[in-house]
PDB file of N, CA and C in Angstrom:
ATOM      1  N   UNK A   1     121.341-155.835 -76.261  1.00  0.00           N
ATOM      2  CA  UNK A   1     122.346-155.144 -75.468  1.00  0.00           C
ATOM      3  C   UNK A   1     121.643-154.262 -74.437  1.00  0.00           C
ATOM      4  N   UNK A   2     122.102-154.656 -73.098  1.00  0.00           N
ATOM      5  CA  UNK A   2     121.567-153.662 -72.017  1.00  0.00           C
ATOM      6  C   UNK A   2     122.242-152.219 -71.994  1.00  0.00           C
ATOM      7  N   UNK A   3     121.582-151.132 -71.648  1.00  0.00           N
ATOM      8  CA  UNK A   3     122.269-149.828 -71.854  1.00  0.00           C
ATOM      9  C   UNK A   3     122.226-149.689 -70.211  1.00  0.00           C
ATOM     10  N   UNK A   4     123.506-149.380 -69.419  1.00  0.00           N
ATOM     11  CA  UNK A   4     123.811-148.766 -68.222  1.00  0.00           C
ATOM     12  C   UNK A   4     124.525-147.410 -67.712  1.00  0.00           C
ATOM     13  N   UNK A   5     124.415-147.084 -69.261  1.00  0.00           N
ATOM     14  CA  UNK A   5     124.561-145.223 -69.120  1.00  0.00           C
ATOM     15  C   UNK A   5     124.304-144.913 -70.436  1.00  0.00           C
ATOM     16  N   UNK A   6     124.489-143.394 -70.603  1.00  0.00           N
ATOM     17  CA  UNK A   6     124.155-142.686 -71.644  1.00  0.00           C
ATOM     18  C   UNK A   6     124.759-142.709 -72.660  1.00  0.00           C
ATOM     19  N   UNK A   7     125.999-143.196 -71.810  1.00  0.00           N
ATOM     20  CA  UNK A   7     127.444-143.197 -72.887  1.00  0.00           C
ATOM     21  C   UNK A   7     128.123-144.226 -73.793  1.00  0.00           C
ATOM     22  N   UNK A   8     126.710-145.403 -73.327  1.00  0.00           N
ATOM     23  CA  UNK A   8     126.984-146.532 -73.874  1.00  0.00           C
ATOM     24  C   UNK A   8     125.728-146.724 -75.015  1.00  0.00           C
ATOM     25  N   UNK A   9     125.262-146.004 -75.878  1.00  0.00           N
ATOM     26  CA  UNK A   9     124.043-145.561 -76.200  1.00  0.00           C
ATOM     27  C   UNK A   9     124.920-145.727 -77.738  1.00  0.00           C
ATOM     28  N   UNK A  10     124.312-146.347 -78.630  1.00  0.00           N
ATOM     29  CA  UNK A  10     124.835-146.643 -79.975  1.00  0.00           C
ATOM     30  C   UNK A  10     123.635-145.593 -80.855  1.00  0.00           C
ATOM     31  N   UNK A  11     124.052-145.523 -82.056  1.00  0.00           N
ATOM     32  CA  UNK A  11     123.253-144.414 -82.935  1.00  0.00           C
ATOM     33  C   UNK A  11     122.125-144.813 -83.088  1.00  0.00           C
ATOM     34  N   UNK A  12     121.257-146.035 -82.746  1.00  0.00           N
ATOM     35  CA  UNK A  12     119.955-146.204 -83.219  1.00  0.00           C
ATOM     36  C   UNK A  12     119.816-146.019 -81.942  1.00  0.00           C
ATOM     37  N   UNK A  13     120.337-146.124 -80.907  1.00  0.00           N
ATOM     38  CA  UNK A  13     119.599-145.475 -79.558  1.00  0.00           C
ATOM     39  C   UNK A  13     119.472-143.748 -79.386  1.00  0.00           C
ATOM     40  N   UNK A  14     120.440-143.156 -79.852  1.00  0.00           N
ATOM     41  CA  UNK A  14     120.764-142.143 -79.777  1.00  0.00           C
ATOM     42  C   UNK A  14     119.596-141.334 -81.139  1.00  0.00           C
ATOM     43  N   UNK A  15     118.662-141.991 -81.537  1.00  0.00           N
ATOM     44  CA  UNK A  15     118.214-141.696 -82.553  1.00  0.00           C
ATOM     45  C   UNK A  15     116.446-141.913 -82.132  1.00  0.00           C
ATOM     46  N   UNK A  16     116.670-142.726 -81.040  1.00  0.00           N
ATOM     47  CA  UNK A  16     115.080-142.581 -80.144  1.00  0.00           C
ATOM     48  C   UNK A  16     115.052-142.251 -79.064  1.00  0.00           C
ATOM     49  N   UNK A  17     116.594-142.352 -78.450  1.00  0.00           N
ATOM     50  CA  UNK A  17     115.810-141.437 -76.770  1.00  0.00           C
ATOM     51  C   UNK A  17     116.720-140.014 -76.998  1.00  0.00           C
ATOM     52  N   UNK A  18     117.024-139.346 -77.712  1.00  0.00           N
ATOM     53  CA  UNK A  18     117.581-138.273 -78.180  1.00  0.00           C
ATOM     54  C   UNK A  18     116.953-137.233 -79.012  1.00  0.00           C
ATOM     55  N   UNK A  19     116.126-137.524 -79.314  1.00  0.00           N
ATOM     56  CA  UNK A  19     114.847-136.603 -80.072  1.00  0.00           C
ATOM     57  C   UNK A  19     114.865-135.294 -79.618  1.00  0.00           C
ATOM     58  N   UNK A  20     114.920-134.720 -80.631  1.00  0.00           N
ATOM     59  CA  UNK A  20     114.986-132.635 -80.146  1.00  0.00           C
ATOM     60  C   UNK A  20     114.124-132.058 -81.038  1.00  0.00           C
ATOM     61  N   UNK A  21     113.775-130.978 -81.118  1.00  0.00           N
ATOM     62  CA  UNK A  21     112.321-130.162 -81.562  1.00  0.00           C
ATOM     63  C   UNK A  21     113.679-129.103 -82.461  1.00  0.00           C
ATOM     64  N   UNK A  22     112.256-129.132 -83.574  1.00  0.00           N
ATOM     65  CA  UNK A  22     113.330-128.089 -84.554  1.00  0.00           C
ATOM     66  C   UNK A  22     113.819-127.019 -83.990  1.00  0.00           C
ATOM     67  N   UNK A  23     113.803-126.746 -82.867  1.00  0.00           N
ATOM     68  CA  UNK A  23     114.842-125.364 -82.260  1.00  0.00           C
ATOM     69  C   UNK A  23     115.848-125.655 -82.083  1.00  0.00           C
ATOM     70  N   UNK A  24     115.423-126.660 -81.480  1.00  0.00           N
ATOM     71  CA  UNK A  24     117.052-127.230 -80.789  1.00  0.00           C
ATOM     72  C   UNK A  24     117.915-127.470 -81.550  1.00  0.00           C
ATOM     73  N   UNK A  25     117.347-128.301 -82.643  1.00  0.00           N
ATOM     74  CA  UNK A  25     118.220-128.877 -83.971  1.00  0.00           C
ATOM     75  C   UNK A  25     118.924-127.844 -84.766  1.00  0.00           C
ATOM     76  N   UNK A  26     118.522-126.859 -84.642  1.00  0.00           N
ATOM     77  CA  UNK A  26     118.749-125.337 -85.114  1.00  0.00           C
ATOM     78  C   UNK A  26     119.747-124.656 -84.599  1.00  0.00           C
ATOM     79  N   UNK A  27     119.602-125.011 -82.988  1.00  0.00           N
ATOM     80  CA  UNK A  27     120.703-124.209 -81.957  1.00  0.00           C
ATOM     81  C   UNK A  27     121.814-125.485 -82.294  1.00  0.00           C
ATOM     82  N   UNK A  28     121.739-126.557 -82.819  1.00  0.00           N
ATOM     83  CA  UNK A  28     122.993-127.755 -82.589  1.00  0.00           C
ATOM     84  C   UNK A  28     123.609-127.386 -84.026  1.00  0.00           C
ATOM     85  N   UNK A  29     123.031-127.133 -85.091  1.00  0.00           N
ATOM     86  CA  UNK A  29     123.548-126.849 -86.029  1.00  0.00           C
ATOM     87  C   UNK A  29     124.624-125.882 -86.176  1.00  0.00           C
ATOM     88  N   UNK A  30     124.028-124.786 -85.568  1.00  0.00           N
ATOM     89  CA  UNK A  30     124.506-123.416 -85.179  1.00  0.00           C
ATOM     90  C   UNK A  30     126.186-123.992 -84.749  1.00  0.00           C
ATOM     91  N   UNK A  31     126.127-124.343 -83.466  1.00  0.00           N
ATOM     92  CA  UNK A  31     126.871-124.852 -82.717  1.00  0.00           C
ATOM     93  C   UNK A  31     128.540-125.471 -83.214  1.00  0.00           C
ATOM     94  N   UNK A  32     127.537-126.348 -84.030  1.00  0.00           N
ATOM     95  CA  UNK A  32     128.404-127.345 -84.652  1.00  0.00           C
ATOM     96  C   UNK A  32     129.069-126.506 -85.902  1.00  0.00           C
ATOM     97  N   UNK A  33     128.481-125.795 -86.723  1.00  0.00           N
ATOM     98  CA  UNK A  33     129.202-124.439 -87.550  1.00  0.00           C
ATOM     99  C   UNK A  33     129.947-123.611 -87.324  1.00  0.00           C
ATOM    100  N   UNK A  34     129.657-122.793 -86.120  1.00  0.00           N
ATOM    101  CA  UNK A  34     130.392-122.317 -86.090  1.00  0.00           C
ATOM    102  C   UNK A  34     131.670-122.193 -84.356  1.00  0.00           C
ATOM    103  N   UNK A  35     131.285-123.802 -84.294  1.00  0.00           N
ATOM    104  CA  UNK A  35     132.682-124.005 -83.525  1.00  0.00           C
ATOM    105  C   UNK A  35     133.690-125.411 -84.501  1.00  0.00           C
ATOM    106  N   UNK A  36     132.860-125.652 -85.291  1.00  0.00           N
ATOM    107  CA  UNK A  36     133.831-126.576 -85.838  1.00  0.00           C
ATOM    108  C   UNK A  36     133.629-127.781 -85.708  1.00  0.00           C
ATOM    109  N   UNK A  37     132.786-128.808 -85.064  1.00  0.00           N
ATOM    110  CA  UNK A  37     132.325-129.514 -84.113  1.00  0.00           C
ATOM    111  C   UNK A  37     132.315-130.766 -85.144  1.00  0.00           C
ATOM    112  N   UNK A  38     132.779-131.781 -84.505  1.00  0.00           N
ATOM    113  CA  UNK A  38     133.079-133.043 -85.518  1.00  0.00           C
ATOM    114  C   UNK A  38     131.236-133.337 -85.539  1.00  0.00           C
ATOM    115  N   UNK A  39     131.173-134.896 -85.983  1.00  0.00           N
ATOM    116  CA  UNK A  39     130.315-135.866 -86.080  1.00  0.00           C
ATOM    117  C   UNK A  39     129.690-136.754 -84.258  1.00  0.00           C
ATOM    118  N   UNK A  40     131.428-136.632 -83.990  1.00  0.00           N
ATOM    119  CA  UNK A  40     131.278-137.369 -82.742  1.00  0.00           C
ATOM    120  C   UNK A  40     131.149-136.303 -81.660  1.00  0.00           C
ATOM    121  N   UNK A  41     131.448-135.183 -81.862  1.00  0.00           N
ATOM    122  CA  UNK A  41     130.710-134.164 -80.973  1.00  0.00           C
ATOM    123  C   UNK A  41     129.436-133.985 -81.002  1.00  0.00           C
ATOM    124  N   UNK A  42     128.907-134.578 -82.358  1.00  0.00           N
ATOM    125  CA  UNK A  42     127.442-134.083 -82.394  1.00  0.00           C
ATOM    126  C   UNK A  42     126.651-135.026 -81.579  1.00  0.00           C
ATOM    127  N   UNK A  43     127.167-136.344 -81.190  1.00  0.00           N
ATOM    128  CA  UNK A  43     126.417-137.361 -80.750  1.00  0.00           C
ATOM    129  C   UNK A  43     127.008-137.188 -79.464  1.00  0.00           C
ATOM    130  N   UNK A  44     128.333-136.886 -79.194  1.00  0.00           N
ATOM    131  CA  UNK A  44     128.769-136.501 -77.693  1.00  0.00           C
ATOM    132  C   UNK A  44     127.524-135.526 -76.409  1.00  0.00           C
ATOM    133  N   UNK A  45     127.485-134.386 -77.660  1.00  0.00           N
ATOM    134  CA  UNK A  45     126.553-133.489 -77.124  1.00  0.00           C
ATOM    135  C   UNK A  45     125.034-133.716 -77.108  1.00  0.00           C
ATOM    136  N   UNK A  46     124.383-134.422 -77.963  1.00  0.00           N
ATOM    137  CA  UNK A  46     123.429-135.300 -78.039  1.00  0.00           C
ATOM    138  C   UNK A  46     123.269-136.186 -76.297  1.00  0.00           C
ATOM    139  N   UNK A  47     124.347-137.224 -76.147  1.00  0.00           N
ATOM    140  CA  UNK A  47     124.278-137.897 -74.805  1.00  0.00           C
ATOM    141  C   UNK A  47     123.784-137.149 -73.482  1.00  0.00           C
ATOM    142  N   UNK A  48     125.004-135.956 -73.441  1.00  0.00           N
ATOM    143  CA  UNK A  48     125.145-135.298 -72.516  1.00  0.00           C
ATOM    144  C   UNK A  48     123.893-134.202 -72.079  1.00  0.00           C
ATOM    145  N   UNK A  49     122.604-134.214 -73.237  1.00  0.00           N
ATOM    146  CA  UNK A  49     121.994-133.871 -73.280  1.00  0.00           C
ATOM    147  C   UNK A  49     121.014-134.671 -72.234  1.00  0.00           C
ATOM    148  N   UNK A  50     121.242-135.755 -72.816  1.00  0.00           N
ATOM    149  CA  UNK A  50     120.178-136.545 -72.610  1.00  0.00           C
ATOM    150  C   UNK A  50     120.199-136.899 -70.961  1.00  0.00           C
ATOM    151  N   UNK A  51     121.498-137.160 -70.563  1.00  0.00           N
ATOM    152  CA  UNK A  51     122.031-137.388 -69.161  1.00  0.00           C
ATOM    153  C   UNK A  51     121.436-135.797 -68.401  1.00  0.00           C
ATOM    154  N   UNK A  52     121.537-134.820 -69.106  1.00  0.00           N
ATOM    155  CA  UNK A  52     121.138-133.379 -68.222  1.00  0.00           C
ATOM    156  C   UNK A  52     119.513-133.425 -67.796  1.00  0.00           C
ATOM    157  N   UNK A  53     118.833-133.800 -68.868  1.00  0.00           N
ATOM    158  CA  UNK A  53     117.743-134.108 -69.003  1.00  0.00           C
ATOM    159  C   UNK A  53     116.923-135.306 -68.370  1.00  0.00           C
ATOM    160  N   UNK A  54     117.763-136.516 -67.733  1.00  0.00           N
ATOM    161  CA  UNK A  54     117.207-137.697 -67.039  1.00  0.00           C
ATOM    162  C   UNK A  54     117.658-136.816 -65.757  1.00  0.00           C
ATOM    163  N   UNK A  55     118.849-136.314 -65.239  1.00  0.00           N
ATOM    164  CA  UNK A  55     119.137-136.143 -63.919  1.00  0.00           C
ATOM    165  C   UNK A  55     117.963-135.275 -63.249  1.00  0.00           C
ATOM    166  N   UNK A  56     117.372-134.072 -64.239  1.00  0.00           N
ATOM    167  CA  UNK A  56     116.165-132.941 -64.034  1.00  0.00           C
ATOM    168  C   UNK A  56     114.865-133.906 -63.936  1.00  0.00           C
ATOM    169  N   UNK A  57     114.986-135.013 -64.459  1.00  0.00           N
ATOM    170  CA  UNK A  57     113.473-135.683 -64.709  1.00  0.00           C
ATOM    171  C   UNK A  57     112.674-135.782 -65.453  1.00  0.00           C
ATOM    172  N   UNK A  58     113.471-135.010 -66.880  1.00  0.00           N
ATOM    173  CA  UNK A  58     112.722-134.842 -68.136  1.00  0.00           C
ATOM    174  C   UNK A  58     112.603-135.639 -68.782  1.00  0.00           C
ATOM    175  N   UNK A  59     111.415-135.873 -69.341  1.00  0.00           N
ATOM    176  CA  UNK A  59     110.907-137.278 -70.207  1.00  0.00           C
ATOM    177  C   UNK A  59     112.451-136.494 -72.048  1.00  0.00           C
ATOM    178  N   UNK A  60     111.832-135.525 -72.148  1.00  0.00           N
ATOM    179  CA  UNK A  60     112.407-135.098 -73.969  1.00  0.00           C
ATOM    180  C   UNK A  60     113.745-133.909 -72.941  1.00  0.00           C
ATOM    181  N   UNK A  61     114.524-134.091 -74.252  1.00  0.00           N
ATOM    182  CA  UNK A  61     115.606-133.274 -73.990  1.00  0.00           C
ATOM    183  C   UNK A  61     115.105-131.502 -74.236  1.00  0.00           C
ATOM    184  N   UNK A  62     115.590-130.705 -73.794  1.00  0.00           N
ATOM    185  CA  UNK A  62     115.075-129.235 -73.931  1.00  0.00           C
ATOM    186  C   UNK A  62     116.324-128.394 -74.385  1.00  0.00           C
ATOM    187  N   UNK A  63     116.338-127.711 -74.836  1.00  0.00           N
ATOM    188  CA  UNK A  63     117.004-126.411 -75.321  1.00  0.00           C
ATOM    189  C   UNK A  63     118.095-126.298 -74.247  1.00  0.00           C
ATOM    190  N   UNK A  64     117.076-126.017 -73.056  1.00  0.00           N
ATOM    191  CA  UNK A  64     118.227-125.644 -71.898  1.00  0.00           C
ATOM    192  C   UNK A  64     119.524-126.830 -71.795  1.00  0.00           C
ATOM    193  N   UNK A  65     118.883-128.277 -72.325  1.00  0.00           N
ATOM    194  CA  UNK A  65     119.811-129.493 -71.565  1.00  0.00           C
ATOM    195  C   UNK A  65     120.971-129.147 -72.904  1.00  0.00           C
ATOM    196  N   UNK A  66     120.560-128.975 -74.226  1.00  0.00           N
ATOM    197  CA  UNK A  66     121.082-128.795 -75.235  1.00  0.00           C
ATOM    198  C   UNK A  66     122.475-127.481 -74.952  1.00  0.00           C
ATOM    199  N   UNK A  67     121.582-126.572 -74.725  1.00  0.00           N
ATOM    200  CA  UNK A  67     122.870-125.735 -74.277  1.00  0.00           C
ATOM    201  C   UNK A  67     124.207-125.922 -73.261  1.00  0.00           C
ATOM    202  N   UNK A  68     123.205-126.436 -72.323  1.00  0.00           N
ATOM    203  CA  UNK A  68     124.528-126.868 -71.456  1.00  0.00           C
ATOM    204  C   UNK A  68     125.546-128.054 -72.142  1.00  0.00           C
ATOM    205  N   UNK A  69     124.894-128.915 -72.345  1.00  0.00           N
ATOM    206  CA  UNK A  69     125.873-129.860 -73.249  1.00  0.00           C
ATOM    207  C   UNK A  69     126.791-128.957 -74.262  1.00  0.00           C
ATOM    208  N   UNK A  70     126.256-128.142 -74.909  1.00  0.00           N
ATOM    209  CA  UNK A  70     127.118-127.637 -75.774  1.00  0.00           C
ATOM    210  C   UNK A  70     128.245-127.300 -75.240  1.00  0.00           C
ATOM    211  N   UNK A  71     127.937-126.119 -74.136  1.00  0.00           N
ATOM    212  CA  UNK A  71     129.283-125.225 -73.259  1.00  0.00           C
ATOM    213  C   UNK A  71     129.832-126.664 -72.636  1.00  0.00           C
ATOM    214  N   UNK A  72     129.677-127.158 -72.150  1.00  0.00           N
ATOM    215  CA  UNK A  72     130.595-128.190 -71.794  1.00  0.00           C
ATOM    216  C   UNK A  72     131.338-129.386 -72.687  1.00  0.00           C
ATOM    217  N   UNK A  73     131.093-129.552 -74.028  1.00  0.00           N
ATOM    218  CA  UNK A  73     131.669-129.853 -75.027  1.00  0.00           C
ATOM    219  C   UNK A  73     132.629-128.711 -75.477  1.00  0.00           C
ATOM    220  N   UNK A  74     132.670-127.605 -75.930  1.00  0.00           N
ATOM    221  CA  UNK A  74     133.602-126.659 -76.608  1.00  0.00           C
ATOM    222  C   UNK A  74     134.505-126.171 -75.402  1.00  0.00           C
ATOM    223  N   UNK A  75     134.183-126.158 -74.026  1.00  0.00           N
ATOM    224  CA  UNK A  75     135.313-125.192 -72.924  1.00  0.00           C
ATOM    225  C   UNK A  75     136.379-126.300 -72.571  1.00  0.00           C
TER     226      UNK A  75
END
């Protein structure tokens, strides 16, 4: 299967070009606790990460791409 966006990204993709450093995983946890945040938010915000992070030019997703995904998942 060819991937032509982020959003078409199934869980074993989302499980190698989605990779985050135990902070991040820390700040998503957070996140996901204490807003309530399903399963499919977690992989929602995961994508949107990843899309913040290709548009900047970043090889790995960062904290910063993480955050923004978040606020734009919960508002």
């Amino acid at each position: 299967m060819r991937i032509y966006s982020n959003a078409q990204m199934t869980n074993r993709h989302i499980k190698k070009f989605c990779q985050i450093d135990d902070a991040s995983q820390k700040l998503l946890e957070m996140a996901i606790d204490k807003f309530g945040l399903s399963a499919r938010a977690y992989t929602r915000i995961l994508k949107v990460a990843r899309t913040i992070a290709d548009i900047e030019g970043k090889e790995n997703i960062e904290a910063a791409h993480l955050s923004e995904s978040i606020i734009s998942n919960i508002g």
